[in-house]
N, C-alpha and C. Protein backbone atom coordinates (compact mmCIF):
# COMPACT_ATOMS: atom_id res chain seq x y z
N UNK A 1 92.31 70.98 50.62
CA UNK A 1 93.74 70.83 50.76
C UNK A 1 94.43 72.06 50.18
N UNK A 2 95.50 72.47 50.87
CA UNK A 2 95.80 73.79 50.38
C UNK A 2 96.53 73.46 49.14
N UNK A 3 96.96 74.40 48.31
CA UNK A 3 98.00 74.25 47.07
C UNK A 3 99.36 74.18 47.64
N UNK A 4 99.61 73.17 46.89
CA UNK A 4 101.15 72.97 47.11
C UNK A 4 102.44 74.29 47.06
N UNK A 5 103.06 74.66 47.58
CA UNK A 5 103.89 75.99 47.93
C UNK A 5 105.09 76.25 46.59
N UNK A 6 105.46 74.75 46.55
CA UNK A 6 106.62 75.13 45.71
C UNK A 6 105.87 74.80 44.48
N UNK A 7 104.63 74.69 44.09
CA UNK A 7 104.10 74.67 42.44
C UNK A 7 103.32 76.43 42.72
N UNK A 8 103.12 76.74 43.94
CA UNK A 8 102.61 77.74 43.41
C UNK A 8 103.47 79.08 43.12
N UNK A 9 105.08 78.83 43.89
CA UNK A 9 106.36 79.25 43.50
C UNK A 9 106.58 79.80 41.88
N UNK A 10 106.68 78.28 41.62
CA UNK A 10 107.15 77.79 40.10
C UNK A 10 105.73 79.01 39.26
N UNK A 11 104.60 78.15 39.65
CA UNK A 11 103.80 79.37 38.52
C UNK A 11 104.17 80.54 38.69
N UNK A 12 104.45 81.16 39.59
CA UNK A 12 104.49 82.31 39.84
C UNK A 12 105.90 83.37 38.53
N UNK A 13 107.17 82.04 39.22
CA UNK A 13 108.41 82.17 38.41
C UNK A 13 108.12 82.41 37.14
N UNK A 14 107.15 81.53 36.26
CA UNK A 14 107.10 81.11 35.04
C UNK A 14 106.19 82.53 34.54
N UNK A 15 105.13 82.79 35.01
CA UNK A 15 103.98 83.86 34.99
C UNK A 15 105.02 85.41 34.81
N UNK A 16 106.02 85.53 36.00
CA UNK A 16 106.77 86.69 35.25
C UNK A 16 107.49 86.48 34.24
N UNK A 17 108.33 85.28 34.08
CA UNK A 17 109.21 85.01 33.28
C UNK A 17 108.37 85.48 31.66
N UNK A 18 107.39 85.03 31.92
CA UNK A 18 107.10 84.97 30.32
C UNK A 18 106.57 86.42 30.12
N UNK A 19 106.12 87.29 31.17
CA UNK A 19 105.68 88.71 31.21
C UNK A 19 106.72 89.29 30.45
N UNK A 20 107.65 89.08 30.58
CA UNK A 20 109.40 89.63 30.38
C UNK A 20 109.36 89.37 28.71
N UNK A 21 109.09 88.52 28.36
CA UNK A 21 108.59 87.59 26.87
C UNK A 21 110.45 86.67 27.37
N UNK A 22 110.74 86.72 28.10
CA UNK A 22 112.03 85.77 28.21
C UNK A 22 111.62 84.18 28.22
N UNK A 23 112.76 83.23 27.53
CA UNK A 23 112.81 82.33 28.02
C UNK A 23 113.74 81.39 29.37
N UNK A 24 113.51 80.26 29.73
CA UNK A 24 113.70 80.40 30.66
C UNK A 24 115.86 80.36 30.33
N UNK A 25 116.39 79.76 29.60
CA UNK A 25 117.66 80.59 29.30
C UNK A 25 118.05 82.18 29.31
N UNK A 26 117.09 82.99 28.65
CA UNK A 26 117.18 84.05 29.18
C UNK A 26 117.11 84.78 30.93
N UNK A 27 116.10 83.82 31.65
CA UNK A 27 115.93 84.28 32.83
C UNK A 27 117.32 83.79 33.86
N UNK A 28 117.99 82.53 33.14
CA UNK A 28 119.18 82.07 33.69
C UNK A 28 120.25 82.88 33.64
N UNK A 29 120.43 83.72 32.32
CA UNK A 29 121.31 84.53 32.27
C UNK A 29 121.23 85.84 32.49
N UNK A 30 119.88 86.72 33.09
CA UNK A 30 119.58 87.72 33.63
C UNK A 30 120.01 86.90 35.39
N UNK A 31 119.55 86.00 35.59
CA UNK A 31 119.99 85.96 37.32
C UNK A 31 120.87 84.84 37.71
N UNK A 32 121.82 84.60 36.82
CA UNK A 32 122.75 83.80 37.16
C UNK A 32 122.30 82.48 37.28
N UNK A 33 120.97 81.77 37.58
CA UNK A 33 120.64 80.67 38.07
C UNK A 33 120.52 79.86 37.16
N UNK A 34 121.09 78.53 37.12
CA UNK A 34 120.83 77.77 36.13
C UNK A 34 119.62 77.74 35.49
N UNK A 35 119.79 76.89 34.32
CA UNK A 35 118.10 77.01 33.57
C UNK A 35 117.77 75.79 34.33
N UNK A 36 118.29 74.45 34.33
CA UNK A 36 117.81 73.22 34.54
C UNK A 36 116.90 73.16 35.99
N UNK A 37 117.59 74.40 37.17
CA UNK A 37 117.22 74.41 37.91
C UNK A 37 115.97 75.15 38.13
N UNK A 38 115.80 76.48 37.12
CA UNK A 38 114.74 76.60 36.89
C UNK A 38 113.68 76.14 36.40
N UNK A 39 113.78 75.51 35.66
CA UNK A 39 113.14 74.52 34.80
C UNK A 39 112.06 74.02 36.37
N UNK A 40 113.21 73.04 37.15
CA UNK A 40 112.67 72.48 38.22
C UNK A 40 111.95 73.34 39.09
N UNK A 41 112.16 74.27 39.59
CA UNK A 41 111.22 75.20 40.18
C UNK A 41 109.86 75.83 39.29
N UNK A 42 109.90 75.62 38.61
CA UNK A 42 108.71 76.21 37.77
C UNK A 42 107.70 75.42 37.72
N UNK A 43 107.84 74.10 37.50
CA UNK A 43 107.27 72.50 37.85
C UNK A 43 107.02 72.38 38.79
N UNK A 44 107.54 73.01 40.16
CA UNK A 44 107.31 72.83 41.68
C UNK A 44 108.17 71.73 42.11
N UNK A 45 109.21 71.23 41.17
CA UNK A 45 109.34 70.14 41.97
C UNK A 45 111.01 69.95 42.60
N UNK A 46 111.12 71.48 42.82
CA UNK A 46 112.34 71.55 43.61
C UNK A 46 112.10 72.95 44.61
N UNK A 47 112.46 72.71 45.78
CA UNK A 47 112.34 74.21 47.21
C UNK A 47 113.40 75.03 46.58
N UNK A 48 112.67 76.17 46.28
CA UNK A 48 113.88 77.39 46.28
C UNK A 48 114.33 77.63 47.73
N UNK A 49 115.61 78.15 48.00
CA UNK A 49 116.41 78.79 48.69
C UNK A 49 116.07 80.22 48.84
N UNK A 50 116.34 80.77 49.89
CA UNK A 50 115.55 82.29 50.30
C UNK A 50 116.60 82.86 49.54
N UNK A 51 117.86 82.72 49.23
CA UNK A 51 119.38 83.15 48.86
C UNK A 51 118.36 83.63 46.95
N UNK A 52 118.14 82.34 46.24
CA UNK A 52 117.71 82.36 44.99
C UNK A 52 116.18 83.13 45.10
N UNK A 53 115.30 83.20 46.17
CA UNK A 53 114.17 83.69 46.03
C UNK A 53 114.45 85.17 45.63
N UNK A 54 115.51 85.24 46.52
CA UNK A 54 116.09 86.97 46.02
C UNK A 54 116.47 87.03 45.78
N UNK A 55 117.40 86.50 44.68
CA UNK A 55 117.86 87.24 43.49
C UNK A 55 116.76 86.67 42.56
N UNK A 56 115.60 86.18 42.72
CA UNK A 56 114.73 86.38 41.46
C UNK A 56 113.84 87.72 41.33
N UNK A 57 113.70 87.99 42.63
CA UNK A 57 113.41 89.16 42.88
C UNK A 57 113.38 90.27 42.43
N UNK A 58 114.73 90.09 42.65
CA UNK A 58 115.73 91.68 42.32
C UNK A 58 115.64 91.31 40.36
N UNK A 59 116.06 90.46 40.04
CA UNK A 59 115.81 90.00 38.53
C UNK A 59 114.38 90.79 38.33
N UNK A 60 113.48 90.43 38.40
CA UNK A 60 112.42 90.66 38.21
C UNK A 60 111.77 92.38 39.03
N UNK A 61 112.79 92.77 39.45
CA UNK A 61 112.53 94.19 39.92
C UNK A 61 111.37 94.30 40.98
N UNK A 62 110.86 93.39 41.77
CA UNK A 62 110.08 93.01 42.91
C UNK A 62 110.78 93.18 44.40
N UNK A 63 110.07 93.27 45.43
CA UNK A 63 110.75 92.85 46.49
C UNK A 63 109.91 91.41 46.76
N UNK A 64 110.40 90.92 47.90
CA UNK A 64 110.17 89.19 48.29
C UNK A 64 108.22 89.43 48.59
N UNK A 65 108.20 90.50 49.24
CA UNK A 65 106.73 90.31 49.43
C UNK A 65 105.73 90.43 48.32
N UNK A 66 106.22 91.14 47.27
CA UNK A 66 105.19 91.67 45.99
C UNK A 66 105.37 89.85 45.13
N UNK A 67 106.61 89.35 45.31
CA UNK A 67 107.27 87.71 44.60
C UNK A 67 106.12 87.01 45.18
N UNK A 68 105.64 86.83 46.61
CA UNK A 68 105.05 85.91 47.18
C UNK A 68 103.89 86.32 47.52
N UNK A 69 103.15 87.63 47.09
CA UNK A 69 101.64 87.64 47.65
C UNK A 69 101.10 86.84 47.10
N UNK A 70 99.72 86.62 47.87
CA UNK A 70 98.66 85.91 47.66
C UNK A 70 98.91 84.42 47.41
N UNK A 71 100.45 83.99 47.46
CA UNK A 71 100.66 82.45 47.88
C UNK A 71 100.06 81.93 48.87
């Protein structure tokens, strides 16, 4: 069964986030996005928006394809 998309999202989120040594309040206030909602994406248990995929992106100094390889 393949891995679920939006947990492998969330690790992904969380895996830079903490590269950064940020928490996830910090990553809310580097990209505008709520924390609570991050919170939920990091867990997998909410679909990011292509709108929020990029600006995590750009947060994280990535483009969308380097964000999502090997998903």
């Amino acid at each position: 069964m393949a891995r679920d998309i939006c947990a492998a999202v969330g690790e992904r989120i969380r895996a830079l986030r903490k590269a950064r040594g940020w928490r996830q309040v910090d990553l809310a206030a580097h990209s505008g996005i709520a924390e609570t909602y991050l919170s939920h994406l990091e867990r997998g248990q909410k679909e990011i928006c292509l709108r929020n995929l990029q600006v995590l992106a750009q947060t994280f100094e990535k483009s969308l394809s380097e964000l999502l390889k090997g998903l």
